[in-house]
Protein backbone atom coordinates (compact mmCIF):
# COMPACT_ATOMS: atom_id res chain seq x y z
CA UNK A 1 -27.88 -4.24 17.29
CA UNK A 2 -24.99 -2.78 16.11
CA UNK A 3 -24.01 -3.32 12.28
CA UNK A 4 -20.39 -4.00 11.77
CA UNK A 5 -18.95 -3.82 8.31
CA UNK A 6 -15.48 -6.14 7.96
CA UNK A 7 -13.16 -4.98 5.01
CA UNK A 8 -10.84 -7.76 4.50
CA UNK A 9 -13.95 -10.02 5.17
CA UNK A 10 -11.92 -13.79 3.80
CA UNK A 11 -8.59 -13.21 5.23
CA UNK A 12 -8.06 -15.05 8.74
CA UNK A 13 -9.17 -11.91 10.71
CA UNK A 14 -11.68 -11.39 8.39
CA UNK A 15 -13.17 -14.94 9.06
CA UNK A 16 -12.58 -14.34 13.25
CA UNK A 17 -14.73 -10.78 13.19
CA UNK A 18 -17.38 -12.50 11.73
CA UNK A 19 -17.80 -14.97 14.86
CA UNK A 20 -16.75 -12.44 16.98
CA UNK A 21 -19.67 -10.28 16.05
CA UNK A 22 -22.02 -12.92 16.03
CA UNK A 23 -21.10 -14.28 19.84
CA UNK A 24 -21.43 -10.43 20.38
CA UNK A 25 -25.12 -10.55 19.32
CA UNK A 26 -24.33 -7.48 17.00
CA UNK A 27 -25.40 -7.89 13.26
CA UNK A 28 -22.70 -8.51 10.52
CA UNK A 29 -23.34 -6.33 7.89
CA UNK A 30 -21.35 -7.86 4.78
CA UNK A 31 -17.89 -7.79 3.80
CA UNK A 32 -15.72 -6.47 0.85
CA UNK A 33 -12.10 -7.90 -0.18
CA UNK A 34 -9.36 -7.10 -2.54
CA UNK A 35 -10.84 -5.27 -5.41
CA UNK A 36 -14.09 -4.42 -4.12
CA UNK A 37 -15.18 -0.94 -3.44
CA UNK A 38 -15.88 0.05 0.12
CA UNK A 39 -18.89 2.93 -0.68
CA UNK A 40 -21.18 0.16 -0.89
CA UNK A 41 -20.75 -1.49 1.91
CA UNK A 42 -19.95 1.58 4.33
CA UNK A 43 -23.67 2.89 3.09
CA UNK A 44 -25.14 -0.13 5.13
CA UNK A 45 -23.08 -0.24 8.49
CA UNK A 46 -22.97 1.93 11.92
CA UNK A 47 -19.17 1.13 11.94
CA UNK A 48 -16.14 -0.41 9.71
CA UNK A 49 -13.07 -2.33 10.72
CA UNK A 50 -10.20 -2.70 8.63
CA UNK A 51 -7.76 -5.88 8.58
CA UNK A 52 -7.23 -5.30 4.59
CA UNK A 53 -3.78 -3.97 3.34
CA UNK A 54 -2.04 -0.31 3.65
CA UNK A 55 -2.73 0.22 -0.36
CA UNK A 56 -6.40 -0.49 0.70
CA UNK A 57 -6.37 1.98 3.52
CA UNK A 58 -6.89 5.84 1.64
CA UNK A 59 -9.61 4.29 -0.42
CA UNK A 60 -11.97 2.79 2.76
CA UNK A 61 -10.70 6.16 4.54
CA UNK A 62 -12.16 7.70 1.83
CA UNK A 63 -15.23 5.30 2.13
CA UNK A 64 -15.75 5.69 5.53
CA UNK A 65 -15.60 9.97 5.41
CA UNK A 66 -18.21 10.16 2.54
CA UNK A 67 -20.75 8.06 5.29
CA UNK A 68 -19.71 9.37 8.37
CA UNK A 69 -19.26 6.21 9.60
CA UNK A 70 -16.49 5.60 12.15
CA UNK A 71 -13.84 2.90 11.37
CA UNK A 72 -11.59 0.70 13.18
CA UNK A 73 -7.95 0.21 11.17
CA UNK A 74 -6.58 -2.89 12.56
CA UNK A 75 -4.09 -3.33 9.32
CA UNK A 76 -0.40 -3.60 9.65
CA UNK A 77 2.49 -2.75 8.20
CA UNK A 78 1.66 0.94 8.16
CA UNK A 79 3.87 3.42 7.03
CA UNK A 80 4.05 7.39 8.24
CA UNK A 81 1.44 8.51 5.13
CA UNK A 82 -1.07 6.19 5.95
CA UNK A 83 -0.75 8.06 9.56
CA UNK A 84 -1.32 10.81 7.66
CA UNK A 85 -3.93 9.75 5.99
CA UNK A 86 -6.31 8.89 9.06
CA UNK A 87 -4.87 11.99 10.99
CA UNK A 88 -6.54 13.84 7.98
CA UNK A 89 -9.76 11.35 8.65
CA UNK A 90 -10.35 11.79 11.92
CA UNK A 91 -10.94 15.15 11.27
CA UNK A 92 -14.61 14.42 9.96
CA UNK A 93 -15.18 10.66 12.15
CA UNK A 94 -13.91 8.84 14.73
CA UNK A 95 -11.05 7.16 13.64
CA UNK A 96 -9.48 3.88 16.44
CA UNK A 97 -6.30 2.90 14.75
CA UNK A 98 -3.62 0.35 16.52
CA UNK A 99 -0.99 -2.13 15.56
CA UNK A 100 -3.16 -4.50 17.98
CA UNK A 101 -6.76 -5.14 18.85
CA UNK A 102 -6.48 -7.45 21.87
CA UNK A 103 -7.00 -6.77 25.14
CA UNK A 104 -4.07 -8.39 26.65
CA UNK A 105 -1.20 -6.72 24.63
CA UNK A 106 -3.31 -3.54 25.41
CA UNK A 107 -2.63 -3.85 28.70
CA UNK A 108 0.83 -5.30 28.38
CA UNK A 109 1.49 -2.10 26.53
CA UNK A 110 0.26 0.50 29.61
CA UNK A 111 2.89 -2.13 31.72
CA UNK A 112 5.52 -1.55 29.25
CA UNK A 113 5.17 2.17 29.48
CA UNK A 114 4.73 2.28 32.94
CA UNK A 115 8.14 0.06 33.70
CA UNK A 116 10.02 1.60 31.15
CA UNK A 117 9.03 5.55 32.88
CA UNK A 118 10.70 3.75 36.24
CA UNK A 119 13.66 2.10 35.41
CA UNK A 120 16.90 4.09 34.18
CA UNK A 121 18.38 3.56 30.83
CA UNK A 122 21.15 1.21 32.85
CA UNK A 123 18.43 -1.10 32.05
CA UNK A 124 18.69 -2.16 28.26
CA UNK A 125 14.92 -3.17 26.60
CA UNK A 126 14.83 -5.33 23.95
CA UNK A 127 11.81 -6.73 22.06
CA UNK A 128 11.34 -9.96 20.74
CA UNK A 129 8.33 -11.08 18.65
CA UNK A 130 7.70 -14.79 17.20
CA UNK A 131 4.99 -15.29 14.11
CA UNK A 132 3.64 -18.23 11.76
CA UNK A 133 5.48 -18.63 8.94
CA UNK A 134 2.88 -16.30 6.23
CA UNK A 135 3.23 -13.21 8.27
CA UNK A 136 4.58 -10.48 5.54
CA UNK A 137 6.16 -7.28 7.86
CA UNK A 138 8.59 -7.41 10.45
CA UNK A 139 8.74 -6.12 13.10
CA UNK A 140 4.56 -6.69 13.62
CA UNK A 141 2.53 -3.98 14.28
CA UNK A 142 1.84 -5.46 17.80
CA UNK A 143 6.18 -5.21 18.11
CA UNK A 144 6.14 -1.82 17.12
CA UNK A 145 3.34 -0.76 19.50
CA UNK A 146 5.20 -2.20 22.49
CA UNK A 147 8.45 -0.07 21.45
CA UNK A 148 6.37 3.06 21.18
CA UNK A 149 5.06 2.28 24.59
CA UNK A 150 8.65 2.12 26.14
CA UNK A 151 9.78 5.05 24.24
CA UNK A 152 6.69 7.19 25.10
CA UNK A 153 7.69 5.99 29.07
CA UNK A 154 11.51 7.05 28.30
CA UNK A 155 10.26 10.23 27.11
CA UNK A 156 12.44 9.51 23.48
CA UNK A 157 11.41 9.05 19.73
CA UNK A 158 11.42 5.25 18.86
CA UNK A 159 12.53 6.03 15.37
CA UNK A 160 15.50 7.55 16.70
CA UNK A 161 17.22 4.78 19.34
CA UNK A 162 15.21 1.63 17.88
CA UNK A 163 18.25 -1.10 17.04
CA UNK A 164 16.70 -3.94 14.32
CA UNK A 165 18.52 -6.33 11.75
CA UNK A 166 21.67 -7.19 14.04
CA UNK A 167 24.02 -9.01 11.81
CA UNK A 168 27.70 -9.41 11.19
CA UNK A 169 30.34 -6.82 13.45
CA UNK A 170 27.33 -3.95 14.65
CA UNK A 171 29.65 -3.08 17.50
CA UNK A 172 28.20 -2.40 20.99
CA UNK A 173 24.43 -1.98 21.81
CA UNK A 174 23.57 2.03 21.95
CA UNK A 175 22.77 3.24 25.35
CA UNK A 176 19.17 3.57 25.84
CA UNK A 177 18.39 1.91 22.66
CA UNK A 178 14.84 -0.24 22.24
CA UNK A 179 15.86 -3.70 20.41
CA UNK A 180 13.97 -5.38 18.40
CA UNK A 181 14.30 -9.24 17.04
CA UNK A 182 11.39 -11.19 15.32
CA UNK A 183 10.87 -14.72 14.53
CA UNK A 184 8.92 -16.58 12.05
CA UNK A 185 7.76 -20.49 11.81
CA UNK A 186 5.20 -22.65 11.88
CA UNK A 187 0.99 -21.06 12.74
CA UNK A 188 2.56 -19.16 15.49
CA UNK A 189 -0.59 -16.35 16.25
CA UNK A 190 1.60 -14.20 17.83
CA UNK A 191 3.75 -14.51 20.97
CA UNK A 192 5.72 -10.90 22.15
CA UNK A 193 7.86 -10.39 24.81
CA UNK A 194 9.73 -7.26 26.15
CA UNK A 195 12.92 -7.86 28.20
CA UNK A 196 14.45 -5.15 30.41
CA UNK A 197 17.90 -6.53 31.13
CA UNK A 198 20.25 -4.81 33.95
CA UNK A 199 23.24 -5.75 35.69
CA UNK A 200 22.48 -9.37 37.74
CA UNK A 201 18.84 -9.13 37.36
CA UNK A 202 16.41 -8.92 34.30
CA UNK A 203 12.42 -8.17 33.96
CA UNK A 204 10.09 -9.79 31.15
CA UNK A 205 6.73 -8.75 30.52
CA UNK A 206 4.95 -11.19 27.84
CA UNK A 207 2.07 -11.71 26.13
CA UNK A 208 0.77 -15.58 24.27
CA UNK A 209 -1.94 -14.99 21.52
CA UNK A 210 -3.11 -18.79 21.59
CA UNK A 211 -5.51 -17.83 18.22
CA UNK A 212 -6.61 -14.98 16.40
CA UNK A 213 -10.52 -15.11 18.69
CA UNK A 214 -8.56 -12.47 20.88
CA UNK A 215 -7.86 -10.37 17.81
CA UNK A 216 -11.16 -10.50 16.65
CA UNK A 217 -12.95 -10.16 20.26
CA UNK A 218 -10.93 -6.87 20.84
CA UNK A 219 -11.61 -5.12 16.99
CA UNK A 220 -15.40 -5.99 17.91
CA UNK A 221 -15.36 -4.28 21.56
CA UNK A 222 -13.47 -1.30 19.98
CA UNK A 223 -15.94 -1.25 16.96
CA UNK A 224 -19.10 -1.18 19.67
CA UNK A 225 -16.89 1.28 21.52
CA UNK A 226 -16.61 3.93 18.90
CA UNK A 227 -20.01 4.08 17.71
CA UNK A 228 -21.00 7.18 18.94
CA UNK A 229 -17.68 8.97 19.43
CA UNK A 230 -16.72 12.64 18.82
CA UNK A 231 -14.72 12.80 15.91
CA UNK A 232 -11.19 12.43 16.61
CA UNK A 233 -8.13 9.67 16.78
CA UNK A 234 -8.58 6.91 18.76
CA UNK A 235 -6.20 4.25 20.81
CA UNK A 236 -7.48 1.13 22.29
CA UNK A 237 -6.09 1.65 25.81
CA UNK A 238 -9.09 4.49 25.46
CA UNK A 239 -11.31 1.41 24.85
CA UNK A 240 -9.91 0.00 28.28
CA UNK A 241 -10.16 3.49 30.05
CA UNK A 242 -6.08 3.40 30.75
């Protein structure tokens, strides 16, 4: 069996993993939460994964190169250091990092790409992105990874022609621009759509996270999948051979 380490271990993810593992038949290997050192518990695991906080993340980097253990960073909200930071990581392990661990949306996103390399910027893409009511960063990591997907297919840098925050007189949409809009309410798991909208006709991919099992159920696969990797960055449509 495989022993998987879970930093973040009493959040809602944290909770998920641990079934996860368990209808996995790998072994949990203990948990550590807010406050906790990582060492410890990376000294008794084959492989990490992360749904903590960004301040958490140089610390269980840090945790995780000292082992040589590989670690899955499932934590959102990241910012371009902490890209830096496991860029700098995955140097010495193997290092699977995404804004989602499902399966579906990992798919979705190879869709998204693949649409978004075939149709012409005539056709406008906007994402939209709906979340319970606790959820802290917008737009969600899972948004974010969807808009990278369409820019990566457009051949442009997302940071440059993303539109977000519409309000009051913003004049006309920018050609070519990705659009993003996010909603928040209720115990909402996570529901993400991307529209491409032409003249008289319009395309929408989606994806319905019904509860956070599918979160959990992908980290675990990836986990199992990148015990045993090179050292090196990671994506999970590598996990799904895409």
């Amino acid at each position: 069996m495989t022993r998987i380490g879970i930093i973040g271990s009493k959040g809602r993810m944290g909770h998920a993993i641990v079934t996860a593992i368990a209808d996995a038949g790998e072994e949990h290997a203990g948990g550590i939460d807010q406050g906790e050192a990582p060492a410890a518990l990376a000294n008794t695991c084959d492989v990490l994964v992360d749904f903590s906080s960004p301040a958490a993340l140089e610390a269980n980097l840090d945790a995780a190169m000292a082992t040589g253990v590989p670690i899955v960073i499932g934590t959102t909200g990241l910012e371009e250091r902490h890209h830096f930071l496991c860029d700098n990581a995955a140097k010495s392990i193997p290092v699977l990092q995404t804004g989602n661990t499902s399966l579906g949306v990992t798919l979705l996103a190879h869709l998204v790409r693949e649409a978004a390399s075939r149709l012409g910027e005539d056709w406008d893409i906007e994402v939209v992105e709906t979340h319970h009511r606790m959820k802290v960063d917008a737009p969600s990591g899972t948004a974010l990874l969807l808009g990278e997907a369409a820019a990566k297919g457009r051949g442009i840098n997302l940071a440059d022609e993303s539109e977000r925050g519409r309000d009051g007189i913003t004049g006309k949409r920018g050609q070519g621009a990705i659009g993003f809009a996010s909603l928040r309410g209720g115990t909402v798991a996570g529901d993400h759509a991307i529209h491409f909208l032409s003249d008289n006709e319009r395309l929408c991919l989606s994806h319905t996270a019904e509860n956070r099992a599918i979160f959990a159920k992908g980290a675990v696969r990836a986990a199992l999948w990148l015990v045993g990797q090179e050292p090196g960055r990671y994506t999970m449509p590598q996990v799904l051979d895409l």
